[in-house]
Protein backbone atom coordinates (compact mmCIF):
# COMPACT_ATOMS: atom_id res chain seq x y z
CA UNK A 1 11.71 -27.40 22.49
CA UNK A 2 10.07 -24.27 21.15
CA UNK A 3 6.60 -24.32 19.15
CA UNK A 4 6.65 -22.07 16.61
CA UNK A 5 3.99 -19.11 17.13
CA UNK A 6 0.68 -19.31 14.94
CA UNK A 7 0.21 -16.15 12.54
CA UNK A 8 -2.82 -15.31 14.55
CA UNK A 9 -3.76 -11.99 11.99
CA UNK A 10 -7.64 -11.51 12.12
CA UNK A 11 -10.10 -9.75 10.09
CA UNK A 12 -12.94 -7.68 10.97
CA UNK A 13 -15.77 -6.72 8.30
CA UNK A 14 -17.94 -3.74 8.73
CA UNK A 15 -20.77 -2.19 6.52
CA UNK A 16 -20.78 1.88 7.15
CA UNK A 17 -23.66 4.26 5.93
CA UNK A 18 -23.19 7.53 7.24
CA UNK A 19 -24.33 10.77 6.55
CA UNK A 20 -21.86 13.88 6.06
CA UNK A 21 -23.51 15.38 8.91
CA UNK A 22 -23.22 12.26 11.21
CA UNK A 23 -19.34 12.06 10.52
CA UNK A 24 -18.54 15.56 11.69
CA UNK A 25 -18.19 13.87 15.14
CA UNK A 26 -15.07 11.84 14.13
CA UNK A 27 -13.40 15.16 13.72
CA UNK A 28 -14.61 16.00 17.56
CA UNK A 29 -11.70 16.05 20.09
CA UNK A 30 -14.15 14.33 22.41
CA UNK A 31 -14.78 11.21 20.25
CA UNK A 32 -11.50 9.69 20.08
CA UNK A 33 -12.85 6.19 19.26
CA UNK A 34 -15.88 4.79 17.55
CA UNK A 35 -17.35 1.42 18.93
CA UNK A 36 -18.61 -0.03 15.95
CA UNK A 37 -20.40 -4.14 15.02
CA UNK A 38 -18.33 -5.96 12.74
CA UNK A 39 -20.41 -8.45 10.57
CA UNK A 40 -19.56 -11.64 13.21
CA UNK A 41 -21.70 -9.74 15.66
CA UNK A 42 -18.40 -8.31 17.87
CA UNK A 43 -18.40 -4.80 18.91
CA UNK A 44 -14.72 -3.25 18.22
CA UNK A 45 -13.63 -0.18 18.99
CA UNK A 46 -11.96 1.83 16.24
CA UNK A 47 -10.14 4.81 16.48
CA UNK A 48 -11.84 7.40 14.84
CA UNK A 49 -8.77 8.54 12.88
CA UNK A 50 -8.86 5.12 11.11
CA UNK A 51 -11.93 6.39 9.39
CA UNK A 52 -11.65 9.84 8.61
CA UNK A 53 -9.59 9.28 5.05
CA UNK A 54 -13.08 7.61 3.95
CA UNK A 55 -15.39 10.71 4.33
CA UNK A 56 -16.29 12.10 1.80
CA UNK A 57 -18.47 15.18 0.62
CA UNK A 58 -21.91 12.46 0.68
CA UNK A 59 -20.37 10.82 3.87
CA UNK A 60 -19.33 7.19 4.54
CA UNK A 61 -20.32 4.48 3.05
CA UNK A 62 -19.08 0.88 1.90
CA UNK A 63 -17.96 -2.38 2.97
CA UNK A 64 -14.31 -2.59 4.85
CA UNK A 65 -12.03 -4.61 6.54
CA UNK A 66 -9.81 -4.30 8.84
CA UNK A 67 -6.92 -6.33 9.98
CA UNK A 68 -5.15 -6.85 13.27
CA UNK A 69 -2.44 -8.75 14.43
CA UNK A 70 -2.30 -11.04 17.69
CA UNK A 71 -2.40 -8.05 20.35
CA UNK A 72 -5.22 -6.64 18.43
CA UNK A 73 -2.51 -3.97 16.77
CA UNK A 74 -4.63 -2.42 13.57
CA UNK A 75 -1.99 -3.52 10.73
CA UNK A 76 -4.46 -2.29 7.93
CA UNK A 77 -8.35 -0.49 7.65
CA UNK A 78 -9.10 -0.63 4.24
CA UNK A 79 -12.29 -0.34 1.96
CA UNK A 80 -13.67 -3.02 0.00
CA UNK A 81 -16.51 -1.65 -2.01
């Protein structure tokens, strides 16, 4: 008998406030990833092209989520506020 597989999607909140200045190292060819806290206290690591379509002219700043299937595939990075 086979047991049907869960829909094991997670979600992972973070609260950014960066400077303009600070996010010029996402662009860096050396900083490939950005180990960032979510709210739950886990440290993820993000690539840093998942963030770049958020800078803007002031920085980056909000509250977003991002969501991730069962082998921790990103399926979405999106801002909430």
């Amino acid at each position: 008998m086979t047991v049907p597989r869960r829909n094991s999607t997670q979600y992972y909140y973070f609260s950014i406030n960066a400077s303009y200045i600070e996010c010029e190292t996402l662009y860096s060819p050396h900083h490939s990833d950005v180990v960032m806290t979510a709210e739950n206290g886990l440290k993820i690591q993000v690539p840093a092209v998942r963030l770049r379509p958020f800078v803007t002219p002031e920085g980056l700043s909000g509250r977003f989520r991002m969501t991730v299937d069962q082998n921790n595939k990103i399926l979405a990075f999106e801002r909430l506020r």
